[in-house]
N, C-alpha and C. Protein backbone atom coordinates (compact mmCIF):
# COMPACT_ATOMS: atom_id res chain seq x y z
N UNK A 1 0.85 -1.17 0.00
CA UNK A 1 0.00 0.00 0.00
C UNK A 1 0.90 1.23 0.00
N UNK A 2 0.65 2.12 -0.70
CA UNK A 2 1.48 3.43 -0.96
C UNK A 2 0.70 4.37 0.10
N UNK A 3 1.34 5.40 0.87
CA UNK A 3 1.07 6.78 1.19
C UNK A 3 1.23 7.59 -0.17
N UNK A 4 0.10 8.66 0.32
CA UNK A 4 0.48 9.79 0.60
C UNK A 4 0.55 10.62 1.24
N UNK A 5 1.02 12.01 0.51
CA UNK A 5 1.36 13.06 1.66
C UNK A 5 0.48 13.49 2.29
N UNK A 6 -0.74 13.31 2.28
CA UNK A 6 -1.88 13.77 3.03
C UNK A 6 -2.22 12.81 3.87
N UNK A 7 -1.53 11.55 4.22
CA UNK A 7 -1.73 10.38 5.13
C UNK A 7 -0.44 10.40 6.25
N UNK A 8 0.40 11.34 6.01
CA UNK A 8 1.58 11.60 6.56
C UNK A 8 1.48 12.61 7.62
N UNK A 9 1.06 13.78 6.46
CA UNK A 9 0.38 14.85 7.59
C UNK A 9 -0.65 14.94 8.28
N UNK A 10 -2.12 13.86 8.07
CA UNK A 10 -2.67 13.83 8.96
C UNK A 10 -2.55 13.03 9.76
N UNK A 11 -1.61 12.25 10.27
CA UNK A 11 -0.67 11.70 11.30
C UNK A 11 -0.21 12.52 12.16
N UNK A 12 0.73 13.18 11.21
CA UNK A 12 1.43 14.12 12.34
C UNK A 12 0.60 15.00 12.94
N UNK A 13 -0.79 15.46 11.85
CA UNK A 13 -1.64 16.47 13.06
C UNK A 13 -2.64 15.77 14.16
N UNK A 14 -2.81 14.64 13.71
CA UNK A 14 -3.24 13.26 15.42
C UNK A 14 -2.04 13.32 16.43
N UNK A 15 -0.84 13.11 16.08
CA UNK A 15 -0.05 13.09 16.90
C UNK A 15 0.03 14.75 17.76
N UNK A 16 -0.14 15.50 17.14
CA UNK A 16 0.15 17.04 17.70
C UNK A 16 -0.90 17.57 18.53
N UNK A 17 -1.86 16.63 17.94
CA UNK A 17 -3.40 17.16 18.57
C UNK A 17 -3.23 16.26 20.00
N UNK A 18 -2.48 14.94 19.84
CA UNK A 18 -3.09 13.90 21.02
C UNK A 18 -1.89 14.57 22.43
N UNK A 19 -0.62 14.76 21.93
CA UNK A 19 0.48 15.84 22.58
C UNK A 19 -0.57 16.39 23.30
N UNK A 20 -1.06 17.42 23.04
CA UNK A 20 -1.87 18.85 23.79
C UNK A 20 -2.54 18.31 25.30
N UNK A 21 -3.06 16.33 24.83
CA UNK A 21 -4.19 16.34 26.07
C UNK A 21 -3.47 15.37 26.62
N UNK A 22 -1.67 15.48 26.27
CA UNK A 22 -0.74 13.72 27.12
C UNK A 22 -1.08 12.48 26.75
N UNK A 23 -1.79 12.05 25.62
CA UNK A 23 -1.78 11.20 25.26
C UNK A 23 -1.06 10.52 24.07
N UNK A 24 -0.73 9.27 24.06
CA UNK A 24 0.60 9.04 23.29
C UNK A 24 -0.42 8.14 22.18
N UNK A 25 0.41 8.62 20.84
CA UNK A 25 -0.11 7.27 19.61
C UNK A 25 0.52 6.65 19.54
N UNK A 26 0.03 5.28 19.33
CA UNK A 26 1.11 3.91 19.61
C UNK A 26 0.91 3.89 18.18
N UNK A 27 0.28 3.62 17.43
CA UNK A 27 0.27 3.31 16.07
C UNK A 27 -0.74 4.29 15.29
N UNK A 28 -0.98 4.27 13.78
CA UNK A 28 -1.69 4.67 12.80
C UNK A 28 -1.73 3.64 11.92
N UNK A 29 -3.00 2.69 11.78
CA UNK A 29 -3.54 2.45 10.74
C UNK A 29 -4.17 2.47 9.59
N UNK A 30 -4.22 2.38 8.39
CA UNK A 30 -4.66 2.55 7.09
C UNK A 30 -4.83 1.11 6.46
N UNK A 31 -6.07 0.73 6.24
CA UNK A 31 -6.76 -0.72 6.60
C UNK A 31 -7.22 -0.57 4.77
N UNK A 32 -6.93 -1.54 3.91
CA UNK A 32 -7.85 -1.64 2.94
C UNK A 32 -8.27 -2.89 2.75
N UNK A 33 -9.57 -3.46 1.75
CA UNK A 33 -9.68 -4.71 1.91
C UNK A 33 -8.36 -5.94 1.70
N UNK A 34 -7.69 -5.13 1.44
CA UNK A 34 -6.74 -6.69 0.32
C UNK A 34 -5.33 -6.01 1.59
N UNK A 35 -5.13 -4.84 2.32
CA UNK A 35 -3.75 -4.90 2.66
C UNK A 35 -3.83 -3.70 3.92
N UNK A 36 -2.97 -3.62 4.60
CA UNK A 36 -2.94 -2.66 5.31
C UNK A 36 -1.35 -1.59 5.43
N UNK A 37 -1.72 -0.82 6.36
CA UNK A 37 -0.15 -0.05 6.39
C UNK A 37 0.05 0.29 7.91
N UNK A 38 1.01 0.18 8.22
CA UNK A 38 0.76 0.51 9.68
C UNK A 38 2.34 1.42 9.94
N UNK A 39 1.67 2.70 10.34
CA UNK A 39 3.06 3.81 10.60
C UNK A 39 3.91 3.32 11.50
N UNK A 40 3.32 2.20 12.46
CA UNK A 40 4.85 1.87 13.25
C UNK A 40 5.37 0.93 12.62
N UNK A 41 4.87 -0.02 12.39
CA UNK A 41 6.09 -1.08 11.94
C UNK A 41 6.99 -0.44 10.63
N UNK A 42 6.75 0.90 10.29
CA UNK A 42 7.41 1.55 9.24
C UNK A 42 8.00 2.59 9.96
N UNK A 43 8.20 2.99 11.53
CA UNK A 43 9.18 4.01 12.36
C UNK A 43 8.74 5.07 12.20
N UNK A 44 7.17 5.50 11.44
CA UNK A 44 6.70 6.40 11.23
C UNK A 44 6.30 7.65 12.41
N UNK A 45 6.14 6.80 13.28
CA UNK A 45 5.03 7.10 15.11
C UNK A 45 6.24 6.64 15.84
């Protein structure tokens, strides 16, 4: 499964948003029928 840049940055603005209230993202998923992507096992998060 490919990113893009608009799957990157709205990561980083979950992550910036979850910062504000101390809460940590362990992962970001992007689920399709046939495959998935997951920002940690890619060092993304």
């Amino acid at each position: 499964m490919n990113l893009c840049s608009q799957d990157k940055e709205i990561t980083q603005k979950f992550i910036e948003a979850a910062n504000t209230f101390d809460i940590i993202i362990l992962d970001h998923l992007i689920v399709s029928e046939k495959s998935y992507f997951s920002f940690k096992d890619e060092n993304l998060v």
